[in-house]
Protein backbone atom coordinates (compact mmCIF):
# COMPACT_ATOMS: atom_id res chain seq x y z
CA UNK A 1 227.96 100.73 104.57
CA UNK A 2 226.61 103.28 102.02
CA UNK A 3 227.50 106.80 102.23
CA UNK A 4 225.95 109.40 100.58
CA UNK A 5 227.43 111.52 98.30
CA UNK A 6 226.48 114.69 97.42
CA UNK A 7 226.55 113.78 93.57
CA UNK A 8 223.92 110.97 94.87
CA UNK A 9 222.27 113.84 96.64
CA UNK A 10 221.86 116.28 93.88
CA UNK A 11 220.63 113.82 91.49
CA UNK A 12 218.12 112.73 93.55
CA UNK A 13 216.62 115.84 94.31
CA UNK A 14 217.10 116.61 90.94
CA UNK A 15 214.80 113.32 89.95
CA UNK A 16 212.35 114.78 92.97
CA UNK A 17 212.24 117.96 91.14
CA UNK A 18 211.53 116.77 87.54
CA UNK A 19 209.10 113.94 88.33
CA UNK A 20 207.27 117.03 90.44
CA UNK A 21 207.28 119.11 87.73
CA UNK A 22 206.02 115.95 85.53
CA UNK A 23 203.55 114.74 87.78
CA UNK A 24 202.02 118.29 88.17
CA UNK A 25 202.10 118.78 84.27
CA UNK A 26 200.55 115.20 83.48
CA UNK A 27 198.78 114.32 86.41
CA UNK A 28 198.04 117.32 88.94
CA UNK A 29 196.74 119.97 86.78
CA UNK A 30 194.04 117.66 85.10
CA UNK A 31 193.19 115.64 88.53
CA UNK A 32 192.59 119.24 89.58
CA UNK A 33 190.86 120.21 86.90
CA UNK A 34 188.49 117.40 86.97
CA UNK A 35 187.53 117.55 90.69
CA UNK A 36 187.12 121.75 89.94
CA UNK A 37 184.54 120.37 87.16
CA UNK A 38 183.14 117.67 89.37
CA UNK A 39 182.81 120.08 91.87
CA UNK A 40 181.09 122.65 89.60
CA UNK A 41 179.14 119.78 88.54
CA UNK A 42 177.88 118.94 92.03
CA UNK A 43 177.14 122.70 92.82
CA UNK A 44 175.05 122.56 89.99
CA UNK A 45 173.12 119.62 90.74
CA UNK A 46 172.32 120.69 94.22
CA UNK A 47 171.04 123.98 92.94
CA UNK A 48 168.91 122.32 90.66
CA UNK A 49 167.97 120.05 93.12
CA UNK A 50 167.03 122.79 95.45
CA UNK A 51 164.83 124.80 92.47
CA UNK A 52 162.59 121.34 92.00
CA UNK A 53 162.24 121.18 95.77
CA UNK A 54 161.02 124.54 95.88
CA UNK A 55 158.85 123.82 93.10
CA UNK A 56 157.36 120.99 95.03
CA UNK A 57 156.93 122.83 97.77
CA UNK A 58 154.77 125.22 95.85
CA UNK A 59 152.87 122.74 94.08
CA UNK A 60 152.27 121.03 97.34
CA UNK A 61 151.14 124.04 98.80
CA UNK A 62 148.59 124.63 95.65
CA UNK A 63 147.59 121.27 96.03
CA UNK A 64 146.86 121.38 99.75
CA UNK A 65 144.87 124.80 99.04
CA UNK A 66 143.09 122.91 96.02
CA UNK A 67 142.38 119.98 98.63
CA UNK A 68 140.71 122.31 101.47
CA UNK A 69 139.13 124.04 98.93
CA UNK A 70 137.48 120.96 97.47
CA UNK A 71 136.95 119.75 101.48
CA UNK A 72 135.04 123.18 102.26
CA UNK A 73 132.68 122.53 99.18
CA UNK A 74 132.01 118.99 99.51
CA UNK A 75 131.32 120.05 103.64
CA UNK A 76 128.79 122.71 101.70
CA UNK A 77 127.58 120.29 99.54
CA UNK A 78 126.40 118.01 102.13
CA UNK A 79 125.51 120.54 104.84
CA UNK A 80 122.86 121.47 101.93
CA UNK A 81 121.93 118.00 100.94
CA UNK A 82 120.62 117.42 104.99
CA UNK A 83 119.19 120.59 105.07
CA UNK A 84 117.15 119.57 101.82
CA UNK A 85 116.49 116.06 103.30
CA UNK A 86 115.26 117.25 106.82
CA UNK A 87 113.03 119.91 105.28
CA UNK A 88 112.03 116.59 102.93
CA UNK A 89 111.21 114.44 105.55
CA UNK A 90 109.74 117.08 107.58
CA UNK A 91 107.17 117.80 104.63
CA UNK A 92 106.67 113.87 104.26
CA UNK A 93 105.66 113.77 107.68
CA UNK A 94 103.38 116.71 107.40
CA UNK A 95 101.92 114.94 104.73
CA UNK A 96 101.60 111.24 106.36
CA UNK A 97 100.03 113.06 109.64
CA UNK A 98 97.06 114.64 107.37
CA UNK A 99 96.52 111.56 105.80
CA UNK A 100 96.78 109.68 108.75
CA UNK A 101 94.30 112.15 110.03
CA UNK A 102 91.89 111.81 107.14
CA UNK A 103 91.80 108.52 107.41
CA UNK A 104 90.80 108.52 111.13
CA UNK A 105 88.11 111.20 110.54
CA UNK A 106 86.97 108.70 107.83
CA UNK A 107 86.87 105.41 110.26
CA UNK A 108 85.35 107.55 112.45
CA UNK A 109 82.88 108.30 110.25
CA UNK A 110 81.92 105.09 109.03
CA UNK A 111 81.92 103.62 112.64
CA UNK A 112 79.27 106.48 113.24
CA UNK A 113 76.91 105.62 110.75
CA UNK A 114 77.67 101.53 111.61
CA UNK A 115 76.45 102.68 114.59
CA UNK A 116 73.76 104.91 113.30
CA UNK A 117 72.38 101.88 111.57
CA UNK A 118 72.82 98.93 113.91
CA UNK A 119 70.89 101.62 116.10
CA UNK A 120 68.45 101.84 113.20
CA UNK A 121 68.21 97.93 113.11
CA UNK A 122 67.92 97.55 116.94
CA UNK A 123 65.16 99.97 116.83
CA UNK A 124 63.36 98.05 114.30
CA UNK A 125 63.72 94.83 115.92
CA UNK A 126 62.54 96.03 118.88
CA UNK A 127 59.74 97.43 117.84
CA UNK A 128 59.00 94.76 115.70
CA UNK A 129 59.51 92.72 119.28
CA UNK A 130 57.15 95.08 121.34
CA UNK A 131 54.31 95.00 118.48
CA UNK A 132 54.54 90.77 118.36
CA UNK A 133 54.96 90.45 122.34
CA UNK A 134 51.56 93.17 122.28
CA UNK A 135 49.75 90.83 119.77
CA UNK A 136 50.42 87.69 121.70
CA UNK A 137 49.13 89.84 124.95
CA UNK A 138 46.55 90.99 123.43
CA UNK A 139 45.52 87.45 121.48
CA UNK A 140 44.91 86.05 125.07
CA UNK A 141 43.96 87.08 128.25
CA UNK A 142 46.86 86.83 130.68
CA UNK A 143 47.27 86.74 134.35
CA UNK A 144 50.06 88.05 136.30
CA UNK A 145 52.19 85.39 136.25
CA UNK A 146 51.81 85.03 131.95
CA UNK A 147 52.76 88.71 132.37
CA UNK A 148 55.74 87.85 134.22
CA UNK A 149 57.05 85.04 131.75
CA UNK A 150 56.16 87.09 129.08
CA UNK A 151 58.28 90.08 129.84
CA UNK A 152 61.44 87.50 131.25
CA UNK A 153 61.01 86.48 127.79
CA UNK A 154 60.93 89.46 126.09
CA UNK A 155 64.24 90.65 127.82
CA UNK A 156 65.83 87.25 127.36
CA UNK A 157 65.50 87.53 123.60
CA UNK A 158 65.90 91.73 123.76
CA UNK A 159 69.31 90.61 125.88
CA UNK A 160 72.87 90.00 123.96
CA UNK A 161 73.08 86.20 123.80
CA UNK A 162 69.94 85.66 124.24
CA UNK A 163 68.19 84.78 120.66
């Protein structure tokens, strides 16, 4: 069996003590070093990080007022544009009832004096009718019943459908 000895003891802990004191010279002070750097590093990011997000926020922000801004106009814009085309249409209808109008007065017209003349016409014809049936009376002496057959006559070509 092993036994320690204190000689064994002390030069261990000796060897503990100087590869401590190595370690910490080669290895600890720069590990610690680095992840003080790293960290700074990392603090420094995140602030930056944190500036630009605060940046975009902003210019989000500007953008969103630029965006209802531009929404507001364009809703002013057309709001305008149907004003403009309902007082459009409303004068285009104005003007198509007038005309329309005119041109009824003007049918109206002409079927007056259509009228006016087949009137005329009628007027001449039967005139023209009542002077030939009063020759053909008066070129022969009738009885009643020539007087009868004359007049059915008469009214049968005076009559619509009858010539």
């Amino acid at each position: 069996m092993l036994t320690p000895s204190i000689a064994t003891f002390l030069v261990t802990l000796i060897n503990v003590l100087l590869l401590f004191v190595i370690l910490r010279a080669v290895l600890f002070k720069p590990v610690t070093k680095f992840m003080a750097e790293r960290s700074r590093k990392i603090e420094e990011s995140l602030a930056g990080a944190e500036r630009e997000t605060a940046q975009a926020r902003q210019l989000l922000e500007q953008y969103q007022g630029q965006l209802k801004k531009a929404d507001e106009e364009a809703e002013a814009i057309i709001k305008s544009a149907r004003e403009n085309a309902g007082r459009e249409a409303e004068r285009i209808i104005a003007g198509g009832k007038v005309q329309a109008e005119r041109m009824i007065a003007a049918a109206q017209e002409r079927i007056d004096s259509e009228r006016q003349a087949a009137l005329a016409l009628f007027k001449a014809e039967a005139a023209a009718l009542v002077v030939a049936a009063a020759g053909r009376l008066l070129a022969r002496d009738l009885n009643q019943e020539d007087n009868r057959r004359l007049a059915a006559g008469l009214l049968k070509e005076i009559s619509p459908g009858g010539v």
